[in-house]
PDB file of N, CA and C in Angstrom:
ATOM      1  N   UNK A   1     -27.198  -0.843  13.821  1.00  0.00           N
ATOM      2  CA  UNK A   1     -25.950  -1.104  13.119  1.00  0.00           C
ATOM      3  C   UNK A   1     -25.645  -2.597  13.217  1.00  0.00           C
ATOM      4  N   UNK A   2     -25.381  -2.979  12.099  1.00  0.00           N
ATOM      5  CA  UNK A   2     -25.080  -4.445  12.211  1.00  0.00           C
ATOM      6  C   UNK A   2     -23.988  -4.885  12.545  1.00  0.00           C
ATOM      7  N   UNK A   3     -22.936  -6.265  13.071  1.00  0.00           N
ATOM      8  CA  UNK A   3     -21.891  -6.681  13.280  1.00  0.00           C
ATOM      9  C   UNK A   3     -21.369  -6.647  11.879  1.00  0.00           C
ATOM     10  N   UNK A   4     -21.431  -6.561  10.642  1.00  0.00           N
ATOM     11  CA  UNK A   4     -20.255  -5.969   9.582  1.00  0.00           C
ATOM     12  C   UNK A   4     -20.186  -4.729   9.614  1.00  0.00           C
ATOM     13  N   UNK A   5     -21.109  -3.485   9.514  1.00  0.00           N
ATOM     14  CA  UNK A   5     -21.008  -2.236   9.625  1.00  0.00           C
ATOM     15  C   UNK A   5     -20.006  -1.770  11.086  1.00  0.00           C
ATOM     16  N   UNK A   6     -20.208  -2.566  12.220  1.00  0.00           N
ATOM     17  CA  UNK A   6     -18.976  -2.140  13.367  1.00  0.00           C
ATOM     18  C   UNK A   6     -17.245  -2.670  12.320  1.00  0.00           C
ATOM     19  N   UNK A   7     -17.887  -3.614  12.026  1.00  0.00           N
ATOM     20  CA  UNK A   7     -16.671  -4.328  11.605  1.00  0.00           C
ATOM     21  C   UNK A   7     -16.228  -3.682  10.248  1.00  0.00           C
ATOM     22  N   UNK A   8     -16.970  -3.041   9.459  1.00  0.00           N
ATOM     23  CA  UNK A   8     -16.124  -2.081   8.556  1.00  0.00           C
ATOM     24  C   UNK A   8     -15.680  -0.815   9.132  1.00  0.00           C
ATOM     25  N   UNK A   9     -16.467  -0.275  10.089  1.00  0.00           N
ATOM     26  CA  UNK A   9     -15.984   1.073  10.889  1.00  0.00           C
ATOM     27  C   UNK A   9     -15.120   0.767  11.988  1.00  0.00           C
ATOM     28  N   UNK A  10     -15.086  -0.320  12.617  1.00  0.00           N
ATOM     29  CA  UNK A  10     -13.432  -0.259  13.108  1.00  0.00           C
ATOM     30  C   UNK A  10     -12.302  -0.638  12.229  1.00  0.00           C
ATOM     31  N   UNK A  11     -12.334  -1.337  11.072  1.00  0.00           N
ATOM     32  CA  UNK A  11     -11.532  -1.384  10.574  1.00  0.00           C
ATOM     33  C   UNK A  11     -10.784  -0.269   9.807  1.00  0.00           C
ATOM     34  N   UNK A  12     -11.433   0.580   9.002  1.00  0.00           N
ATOM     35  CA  UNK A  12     -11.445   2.367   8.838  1.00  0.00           C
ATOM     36  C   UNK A  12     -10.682   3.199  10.144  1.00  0.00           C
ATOM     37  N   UNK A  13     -11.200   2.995  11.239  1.00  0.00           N
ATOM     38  CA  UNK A  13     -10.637   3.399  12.159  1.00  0.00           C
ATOM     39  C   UNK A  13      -8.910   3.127  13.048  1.00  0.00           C
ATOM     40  N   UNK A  14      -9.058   1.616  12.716  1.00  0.00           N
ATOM     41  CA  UNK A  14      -7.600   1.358  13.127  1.00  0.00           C
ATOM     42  C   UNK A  14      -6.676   1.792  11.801  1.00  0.00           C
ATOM     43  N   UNK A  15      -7.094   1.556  10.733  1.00  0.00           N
ATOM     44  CA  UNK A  15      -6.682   1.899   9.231  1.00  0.00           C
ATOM     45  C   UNK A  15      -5.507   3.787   9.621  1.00  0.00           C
ATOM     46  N   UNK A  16      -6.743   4.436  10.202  1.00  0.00           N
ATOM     47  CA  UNK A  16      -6.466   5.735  10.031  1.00  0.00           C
ATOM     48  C   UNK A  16      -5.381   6.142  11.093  1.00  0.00           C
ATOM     49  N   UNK A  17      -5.729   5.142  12.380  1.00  0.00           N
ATOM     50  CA  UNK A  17      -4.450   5.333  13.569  1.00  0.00           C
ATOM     51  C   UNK A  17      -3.745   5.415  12.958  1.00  0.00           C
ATOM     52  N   UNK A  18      -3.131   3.843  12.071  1.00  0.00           N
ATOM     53  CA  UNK A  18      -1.988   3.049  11.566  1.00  0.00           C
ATOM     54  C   UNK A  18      -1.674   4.514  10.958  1.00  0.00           C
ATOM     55  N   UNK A  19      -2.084   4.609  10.035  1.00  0.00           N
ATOM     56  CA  UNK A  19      -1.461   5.838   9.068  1.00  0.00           C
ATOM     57  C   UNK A  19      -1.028   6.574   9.642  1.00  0.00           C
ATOM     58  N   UNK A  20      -2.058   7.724  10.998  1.00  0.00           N
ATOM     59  CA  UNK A  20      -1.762   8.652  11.367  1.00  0.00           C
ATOM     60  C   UNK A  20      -0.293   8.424  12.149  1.00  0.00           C
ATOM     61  N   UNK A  21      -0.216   6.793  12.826  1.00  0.00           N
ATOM     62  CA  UNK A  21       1.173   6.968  13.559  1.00  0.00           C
ATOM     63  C   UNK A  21       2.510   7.063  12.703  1.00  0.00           C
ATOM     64  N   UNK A  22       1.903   6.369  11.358  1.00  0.00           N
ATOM     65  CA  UNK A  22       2.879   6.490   9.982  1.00  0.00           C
ATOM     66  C   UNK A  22       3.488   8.165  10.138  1.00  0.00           C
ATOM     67  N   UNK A  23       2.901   8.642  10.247  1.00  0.00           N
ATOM     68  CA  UNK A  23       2.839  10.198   9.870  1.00  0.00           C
ATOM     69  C   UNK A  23       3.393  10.773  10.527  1.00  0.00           C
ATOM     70  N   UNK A  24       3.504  10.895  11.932  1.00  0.00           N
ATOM     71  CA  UNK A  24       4.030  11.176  13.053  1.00  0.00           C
ATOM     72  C   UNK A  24       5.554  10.511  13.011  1.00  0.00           C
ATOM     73  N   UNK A  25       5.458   9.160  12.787  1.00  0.00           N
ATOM     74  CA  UNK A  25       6.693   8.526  12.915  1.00  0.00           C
ATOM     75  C   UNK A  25       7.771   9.230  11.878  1.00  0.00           C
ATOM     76  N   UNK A  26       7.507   9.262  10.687  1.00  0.00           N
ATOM     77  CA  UNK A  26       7.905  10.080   9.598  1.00  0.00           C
ATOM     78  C   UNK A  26       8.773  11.112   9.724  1.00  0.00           C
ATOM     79  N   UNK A  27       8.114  12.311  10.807  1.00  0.00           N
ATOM     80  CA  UNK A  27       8.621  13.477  11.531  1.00  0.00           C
ATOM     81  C   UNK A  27       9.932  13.426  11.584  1.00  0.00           C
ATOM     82  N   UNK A  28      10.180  12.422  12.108  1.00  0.00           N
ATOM     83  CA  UNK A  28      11.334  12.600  12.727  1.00  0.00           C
ATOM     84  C   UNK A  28      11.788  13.605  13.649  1.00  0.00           C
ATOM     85  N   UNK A  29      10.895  14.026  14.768  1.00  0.00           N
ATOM     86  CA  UNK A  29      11.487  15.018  15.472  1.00  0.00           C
ATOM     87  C   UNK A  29      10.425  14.532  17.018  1.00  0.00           C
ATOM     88  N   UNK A  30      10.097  15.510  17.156  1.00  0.00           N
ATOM     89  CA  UNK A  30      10.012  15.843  18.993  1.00  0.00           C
ATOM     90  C   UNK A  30       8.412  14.484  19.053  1.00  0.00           C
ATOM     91  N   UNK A  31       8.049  14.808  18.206  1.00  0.00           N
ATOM     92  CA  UNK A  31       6.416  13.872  18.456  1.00  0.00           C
ATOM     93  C   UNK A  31       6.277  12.772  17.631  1.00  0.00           C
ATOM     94  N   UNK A  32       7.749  12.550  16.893  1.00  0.00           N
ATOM     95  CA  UNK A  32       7.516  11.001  16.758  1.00  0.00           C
ATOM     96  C   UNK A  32       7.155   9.854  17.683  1.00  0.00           C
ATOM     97  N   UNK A  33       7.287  10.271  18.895  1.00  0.00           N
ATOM     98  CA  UNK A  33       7.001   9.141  19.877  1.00  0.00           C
ATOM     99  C   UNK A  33       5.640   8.969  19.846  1.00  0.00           C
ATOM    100  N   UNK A  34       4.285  10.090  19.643  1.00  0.00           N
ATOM    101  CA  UNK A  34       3.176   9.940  19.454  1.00  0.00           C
ATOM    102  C   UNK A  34       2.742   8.841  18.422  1.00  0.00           C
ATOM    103  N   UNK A  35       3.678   8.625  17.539  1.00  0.00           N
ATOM    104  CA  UNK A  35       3.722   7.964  16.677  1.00  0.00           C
ATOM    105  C   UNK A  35       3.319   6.590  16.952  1.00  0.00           C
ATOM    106  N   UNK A  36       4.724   6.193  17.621  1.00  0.00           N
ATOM    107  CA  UNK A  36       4.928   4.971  18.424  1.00  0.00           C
ATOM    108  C   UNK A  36       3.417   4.505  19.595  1.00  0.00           C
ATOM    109  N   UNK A  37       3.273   5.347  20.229  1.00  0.00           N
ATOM    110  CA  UNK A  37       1.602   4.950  20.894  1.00  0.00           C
ATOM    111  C   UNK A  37       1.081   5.443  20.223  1.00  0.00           C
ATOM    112  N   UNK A  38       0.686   5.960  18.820  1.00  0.00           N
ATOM    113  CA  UNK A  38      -0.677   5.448  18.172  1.00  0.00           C
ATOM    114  C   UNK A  38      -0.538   4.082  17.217  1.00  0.00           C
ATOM    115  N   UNK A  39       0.343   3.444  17.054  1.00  0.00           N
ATOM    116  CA  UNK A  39       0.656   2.224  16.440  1.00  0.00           C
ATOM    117  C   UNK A  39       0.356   1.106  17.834  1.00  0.00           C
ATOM    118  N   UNK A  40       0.700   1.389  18.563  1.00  0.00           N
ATOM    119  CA  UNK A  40       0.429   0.755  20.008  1.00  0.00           C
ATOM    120  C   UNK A  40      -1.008   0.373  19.872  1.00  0.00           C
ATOM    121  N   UNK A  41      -1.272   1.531  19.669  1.00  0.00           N
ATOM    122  CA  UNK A  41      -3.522   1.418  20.210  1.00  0.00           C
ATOM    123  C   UNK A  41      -3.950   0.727  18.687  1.00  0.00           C
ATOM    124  N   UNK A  42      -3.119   1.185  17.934  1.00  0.00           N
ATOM    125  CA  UNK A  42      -3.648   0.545  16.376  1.00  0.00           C
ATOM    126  C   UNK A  42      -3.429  -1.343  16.398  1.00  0.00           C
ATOM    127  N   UNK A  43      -2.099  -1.256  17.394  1.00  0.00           N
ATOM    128  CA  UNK A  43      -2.031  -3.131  17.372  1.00  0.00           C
ATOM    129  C   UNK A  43      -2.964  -3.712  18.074  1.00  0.00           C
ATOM    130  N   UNK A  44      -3.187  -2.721  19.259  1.00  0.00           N
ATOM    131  CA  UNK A  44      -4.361  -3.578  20.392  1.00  0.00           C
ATOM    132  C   UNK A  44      -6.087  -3.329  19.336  1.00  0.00           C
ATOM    133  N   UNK A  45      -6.145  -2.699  18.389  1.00  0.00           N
ATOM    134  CA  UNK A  45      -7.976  -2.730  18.458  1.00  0.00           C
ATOM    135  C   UNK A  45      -7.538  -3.685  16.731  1.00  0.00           C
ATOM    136  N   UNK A  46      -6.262  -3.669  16.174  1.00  0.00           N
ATOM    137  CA  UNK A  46      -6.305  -4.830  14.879  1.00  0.00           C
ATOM    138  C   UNK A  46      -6.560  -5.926  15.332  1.00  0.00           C
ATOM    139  N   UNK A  47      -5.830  -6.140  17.128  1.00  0.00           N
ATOM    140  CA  UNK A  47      -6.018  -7.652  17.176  1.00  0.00           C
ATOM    141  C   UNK A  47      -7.782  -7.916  17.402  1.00  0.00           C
ATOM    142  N   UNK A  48      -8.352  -7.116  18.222  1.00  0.00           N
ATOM    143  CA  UNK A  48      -9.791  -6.771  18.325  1.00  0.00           C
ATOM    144  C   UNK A  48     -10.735  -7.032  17.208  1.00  0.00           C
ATOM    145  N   UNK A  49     -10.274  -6.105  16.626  1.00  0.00           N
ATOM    146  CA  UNK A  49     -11.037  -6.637  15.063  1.00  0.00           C
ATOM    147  C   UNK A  49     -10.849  -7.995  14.509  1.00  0.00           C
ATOM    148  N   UNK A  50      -9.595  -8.781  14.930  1.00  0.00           N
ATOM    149  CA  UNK A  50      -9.436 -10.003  14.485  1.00  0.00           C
ATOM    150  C   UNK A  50     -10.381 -10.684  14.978  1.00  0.00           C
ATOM    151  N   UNK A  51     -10.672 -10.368  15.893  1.00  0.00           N
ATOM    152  CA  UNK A  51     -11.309 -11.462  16.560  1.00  0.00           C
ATOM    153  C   UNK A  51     -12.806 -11.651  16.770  1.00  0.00           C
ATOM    154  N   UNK A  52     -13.504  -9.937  16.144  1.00  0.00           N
ATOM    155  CA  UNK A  52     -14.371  -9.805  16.044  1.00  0.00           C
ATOM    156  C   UNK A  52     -15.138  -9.889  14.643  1.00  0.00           C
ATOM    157  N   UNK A  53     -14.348  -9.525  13.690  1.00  0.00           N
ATOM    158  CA  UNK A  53     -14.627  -9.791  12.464  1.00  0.00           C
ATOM    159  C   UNK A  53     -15.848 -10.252  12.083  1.00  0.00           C
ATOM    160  N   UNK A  54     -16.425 -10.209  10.991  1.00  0.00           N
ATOM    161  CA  UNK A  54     -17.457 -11.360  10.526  1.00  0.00           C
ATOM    162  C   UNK A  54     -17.010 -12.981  10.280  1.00  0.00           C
ATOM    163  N   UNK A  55     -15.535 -12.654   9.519  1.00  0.00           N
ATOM    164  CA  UNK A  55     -15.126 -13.914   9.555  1.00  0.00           C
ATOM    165  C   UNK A  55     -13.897 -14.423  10.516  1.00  0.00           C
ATOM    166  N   UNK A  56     -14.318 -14.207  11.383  1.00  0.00           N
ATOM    167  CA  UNK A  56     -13.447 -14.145  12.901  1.00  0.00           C
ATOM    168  C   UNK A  56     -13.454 -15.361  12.741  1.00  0.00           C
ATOM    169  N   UNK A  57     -11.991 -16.102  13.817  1.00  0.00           N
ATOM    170  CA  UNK A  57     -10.709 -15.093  13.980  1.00  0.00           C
ATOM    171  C   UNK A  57      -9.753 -15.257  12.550  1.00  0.00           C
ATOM    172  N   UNK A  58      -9.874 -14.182  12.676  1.00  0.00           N
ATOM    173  CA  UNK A  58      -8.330 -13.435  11.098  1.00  0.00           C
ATOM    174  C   UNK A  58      -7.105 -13.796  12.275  1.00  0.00           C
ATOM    175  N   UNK A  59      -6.466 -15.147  12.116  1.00  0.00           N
ATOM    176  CA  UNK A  59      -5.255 -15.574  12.144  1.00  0.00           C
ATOM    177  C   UNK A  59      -3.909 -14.512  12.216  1.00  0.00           C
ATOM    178  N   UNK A  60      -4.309 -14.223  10.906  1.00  0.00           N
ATOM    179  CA  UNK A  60      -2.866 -13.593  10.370  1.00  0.00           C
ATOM    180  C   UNK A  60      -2.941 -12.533  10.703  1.00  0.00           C
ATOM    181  N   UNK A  61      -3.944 -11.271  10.873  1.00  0.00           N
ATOM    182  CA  UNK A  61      -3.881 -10.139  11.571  1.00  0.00           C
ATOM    183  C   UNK A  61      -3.314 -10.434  13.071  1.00  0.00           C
ATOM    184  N   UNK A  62      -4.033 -11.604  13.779  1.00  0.00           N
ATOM    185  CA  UNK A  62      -3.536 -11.643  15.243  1.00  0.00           C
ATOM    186  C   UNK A  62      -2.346 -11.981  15.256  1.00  0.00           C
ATOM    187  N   UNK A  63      -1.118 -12.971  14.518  1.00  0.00           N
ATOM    188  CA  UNK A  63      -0.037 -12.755  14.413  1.00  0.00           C
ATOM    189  C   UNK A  63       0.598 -11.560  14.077  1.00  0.00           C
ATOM    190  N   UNK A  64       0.361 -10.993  12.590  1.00  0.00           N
ATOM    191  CA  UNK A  64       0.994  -9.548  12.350  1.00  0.00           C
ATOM    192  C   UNK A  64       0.911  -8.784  13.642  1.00  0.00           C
ATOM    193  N   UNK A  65      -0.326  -8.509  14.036  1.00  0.00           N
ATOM    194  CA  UNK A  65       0.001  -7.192  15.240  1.00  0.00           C
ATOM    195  C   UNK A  65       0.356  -7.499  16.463  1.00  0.00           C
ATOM    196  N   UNK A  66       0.729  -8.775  16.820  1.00  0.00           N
ATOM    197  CA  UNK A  66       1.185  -9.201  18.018  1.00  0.00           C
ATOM    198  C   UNK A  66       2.497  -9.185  17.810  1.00  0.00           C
ATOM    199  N   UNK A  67       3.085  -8.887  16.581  1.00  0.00           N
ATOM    200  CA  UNK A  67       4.556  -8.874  16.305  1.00  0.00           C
ATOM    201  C   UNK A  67       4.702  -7.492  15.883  1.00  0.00           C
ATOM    202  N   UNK A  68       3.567  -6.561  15.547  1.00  0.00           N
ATOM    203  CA  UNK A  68       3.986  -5.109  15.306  1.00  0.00           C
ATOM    204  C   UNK A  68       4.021  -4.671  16.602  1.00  0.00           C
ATOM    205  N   UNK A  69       2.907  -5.336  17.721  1.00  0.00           N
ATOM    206  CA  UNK A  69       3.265  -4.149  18.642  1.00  0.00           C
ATOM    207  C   UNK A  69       4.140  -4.446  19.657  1.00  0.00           C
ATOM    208  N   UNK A  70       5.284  -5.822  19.249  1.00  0.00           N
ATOM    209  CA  UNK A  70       6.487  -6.330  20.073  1.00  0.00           C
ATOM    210  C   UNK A  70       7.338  -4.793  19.336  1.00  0.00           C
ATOM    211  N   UNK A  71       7.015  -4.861  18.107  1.00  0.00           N
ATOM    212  CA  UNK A  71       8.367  -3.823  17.403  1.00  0.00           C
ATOM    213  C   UNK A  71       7.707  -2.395  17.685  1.00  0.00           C
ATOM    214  N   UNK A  72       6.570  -1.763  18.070  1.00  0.00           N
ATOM    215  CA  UNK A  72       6.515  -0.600  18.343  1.00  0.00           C
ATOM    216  C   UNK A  72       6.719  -0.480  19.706  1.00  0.00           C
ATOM    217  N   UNK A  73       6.342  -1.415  20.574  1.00  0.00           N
ATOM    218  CA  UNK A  73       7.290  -1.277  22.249  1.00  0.00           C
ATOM    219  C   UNK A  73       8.566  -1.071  21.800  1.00  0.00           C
ATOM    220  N   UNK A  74       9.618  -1.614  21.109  1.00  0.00           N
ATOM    221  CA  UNK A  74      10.919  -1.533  20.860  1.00  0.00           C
ATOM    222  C   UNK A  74      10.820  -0.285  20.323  1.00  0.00           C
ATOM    223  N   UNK A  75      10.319   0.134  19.310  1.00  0.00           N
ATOM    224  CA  UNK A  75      10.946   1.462  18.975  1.00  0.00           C
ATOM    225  C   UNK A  75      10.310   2.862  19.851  1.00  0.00           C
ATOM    226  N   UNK A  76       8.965   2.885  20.715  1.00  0.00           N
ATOM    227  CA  UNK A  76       8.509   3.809  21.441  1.00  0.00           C
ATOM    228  C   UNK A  76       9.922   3.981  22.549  1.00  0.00           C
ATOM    229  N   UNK A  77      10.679   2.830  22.941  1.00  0.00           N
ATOM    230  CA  UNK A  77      11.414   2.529  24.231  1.00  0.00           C
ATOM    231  C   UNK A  77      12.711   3.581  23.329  1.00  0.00           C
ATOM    232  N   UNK A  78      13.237   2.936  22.040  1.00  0.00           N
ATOM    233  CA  UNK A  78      14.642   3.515  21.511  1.00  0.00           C
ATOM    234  C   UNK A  78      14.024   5.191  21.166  1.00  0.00           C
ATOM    235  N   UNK A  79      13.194   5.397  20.614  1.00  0.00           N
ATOM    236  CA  UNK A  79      13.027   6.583  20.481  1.00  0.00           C
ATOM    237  C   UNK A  79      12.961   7.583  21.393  1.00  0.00           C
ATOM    238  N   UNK A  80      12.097   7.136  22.889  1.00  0.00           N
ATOM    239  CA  UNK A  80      12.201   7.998  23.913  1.00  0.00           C
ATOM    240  C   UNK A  80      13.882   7.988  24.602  1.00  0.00           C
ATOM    241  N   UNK A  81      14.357   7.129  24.223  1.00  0.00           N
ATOM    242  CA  UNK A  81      15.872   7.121  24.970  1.00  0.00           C
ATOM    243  C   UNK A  81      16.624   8.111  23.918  1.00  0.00           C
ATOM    244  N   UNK A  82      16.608   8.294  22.748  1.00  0.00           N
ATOM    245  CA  UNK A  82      17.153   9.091  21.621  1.00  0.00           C
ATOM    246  C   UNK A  82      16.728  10.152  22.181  1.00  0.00           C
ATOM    247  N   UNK A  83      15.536  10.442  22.091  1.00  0.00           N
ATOM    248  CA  UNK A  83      14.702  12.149  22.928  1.00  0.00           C
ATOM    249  C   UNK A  83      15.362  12.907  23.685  1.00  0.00           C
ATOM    250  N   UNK A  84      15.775  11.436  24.839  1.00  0.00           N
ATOM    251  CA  UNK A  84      16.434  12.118  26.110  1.00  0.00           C
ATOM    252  C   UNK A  84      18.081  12.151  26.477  1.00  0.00           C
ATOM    253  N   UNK A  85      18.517  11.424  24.900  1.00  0.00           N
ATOM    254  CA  UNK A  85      19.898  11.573  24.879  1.00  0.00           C
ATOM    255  C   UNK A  85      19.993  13.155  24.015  1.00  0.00           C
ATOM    256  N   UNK A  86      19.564  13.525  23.336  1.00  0.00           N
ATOM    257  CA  UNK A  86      19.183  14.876  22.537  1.00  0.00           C
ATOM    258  C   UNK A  86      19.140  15.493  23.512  1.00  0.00           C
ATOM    259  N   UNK A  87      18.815  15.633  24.367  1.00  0.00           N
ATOM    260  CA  UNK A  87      18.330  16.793  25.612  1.00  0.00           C
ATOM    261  C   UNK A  87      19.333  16.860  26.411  1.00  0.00           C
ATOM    262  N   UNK A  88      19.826  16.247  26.821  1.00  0.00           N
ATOM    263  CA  UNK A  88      20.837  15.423  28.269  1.00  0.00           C
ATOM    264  C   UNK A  88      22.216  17.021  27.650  1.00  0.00           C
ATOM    265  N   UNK A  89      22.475  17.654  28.768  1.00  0.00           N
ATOM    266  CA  UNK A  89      23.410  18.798  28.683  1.00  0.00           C
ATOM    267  C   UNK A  89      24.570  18.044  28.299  1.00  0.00           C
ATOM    268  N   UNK A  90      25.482  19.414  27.579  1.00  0.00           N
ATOM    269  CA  UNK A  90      26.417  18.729  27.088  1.00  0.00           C
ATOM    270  C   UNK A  90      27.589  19.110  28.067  1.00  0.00           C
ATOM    271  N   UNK A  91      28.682  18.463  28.500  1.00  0.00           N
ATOM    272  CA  UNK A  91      29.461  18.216  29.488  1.00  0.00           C
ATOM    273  C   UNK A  91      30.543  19.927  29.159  1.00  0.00           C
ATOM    274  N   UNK A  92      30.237  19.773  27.761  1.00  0.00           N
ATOM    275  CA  UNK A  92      31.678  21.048  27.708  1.00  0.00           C
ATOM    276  C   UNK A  92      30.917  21.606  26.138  1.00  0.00           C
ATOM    277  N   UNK A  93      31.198  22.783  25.853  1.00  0.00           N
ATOM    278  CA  UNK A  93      30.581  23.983  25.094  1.00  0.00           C
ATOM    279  C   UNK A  93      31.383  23.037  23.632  1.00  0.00           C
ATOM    280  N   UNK A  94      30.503  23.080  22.845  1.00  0.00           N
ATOM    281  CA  UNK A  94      30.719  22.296  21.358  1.00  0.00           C
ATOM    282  C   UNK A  94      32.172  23.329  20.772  1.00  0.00           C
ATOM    283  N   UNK A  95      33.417  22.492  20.187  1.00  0.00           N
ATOM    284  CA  UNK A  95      34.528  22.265  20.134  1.00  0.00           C
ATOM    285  C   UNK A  95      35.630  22.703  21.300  1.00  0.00           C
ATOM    286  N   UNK A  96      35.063  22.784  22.104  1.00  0.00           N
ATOM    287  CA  UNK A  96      35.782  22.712  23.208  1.00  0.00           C
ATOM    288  C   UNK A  96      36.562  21.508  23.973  1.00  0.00           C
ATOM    289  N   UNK A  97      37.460  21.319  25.127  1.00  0.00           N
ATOM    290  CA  UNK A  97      37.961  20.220  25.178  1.00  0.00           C
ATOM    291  C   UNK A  97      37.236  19.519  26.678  1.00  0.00           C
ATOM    292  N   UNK A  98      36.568  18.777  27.363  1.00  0.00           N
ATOM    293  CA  UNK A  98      36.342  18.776  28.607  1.00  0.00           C
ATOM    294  C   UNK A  98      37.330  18.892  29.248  1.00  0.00           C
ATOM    295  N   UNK A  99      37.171  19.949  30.766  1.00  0.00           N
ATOM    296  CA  UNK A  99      38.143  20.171  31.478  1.00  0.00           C
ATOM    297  C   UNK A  99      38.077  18.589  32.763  1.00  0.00           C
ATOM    298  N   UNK A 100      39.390  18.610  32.889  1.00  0.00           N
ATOM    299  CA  UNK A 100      39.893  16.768  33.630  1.00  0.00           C
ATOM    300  C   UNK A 100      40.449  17.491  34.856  1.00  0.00           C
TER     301      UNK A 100
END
């Protein structure tokens, strides 16, 4: 296998993370966070590929995903805190008043 054939098959490959975390993220429910770490692993092997490329280094990929995966730490962090505010018992039975 040659260094473009890795370099078209990882690129296919991070391609399909990206999407798949698209997909997940989408959900909007319990496994969107899967979402969030597969965009994670998709920023760490884009920057990889940047750098491995044929026409290495791709600049602008290593900026883009060094700034996607500042914003998917941010949203893996808000989303798991949303998760566990969803879960967190509720103090008093829904329209009820809390007792003081």
């Amino acid at each position: 296998m040659t260094i473009f054939n890795i370099a078209i098959t990882m690129d296919i490959v991070c391609a399909a993370i990206s999407m798949a975390g698209s997909l997940l993220v989408a959900r909007y429910d319990r496994w969107s966070y899967l979402g969030w770490m597969a965009w994670l692993v998709a920023n760490v092997l884009w920057i990889v590929w940047a750098f491995t490329a044929p026409t290495a280094p791709v600049w602008g990929v290593v900026a883009q995903n060094v700034f996607f995966f500042y914003t998917s730490v941010k949203g893996y962090l808000a989303c798991r805190k949303s998760m566990k505010a969803a879960v967190a018992p509720a103090s008093a039975p829904s329209g009820l008043p809390a007792s003081t």
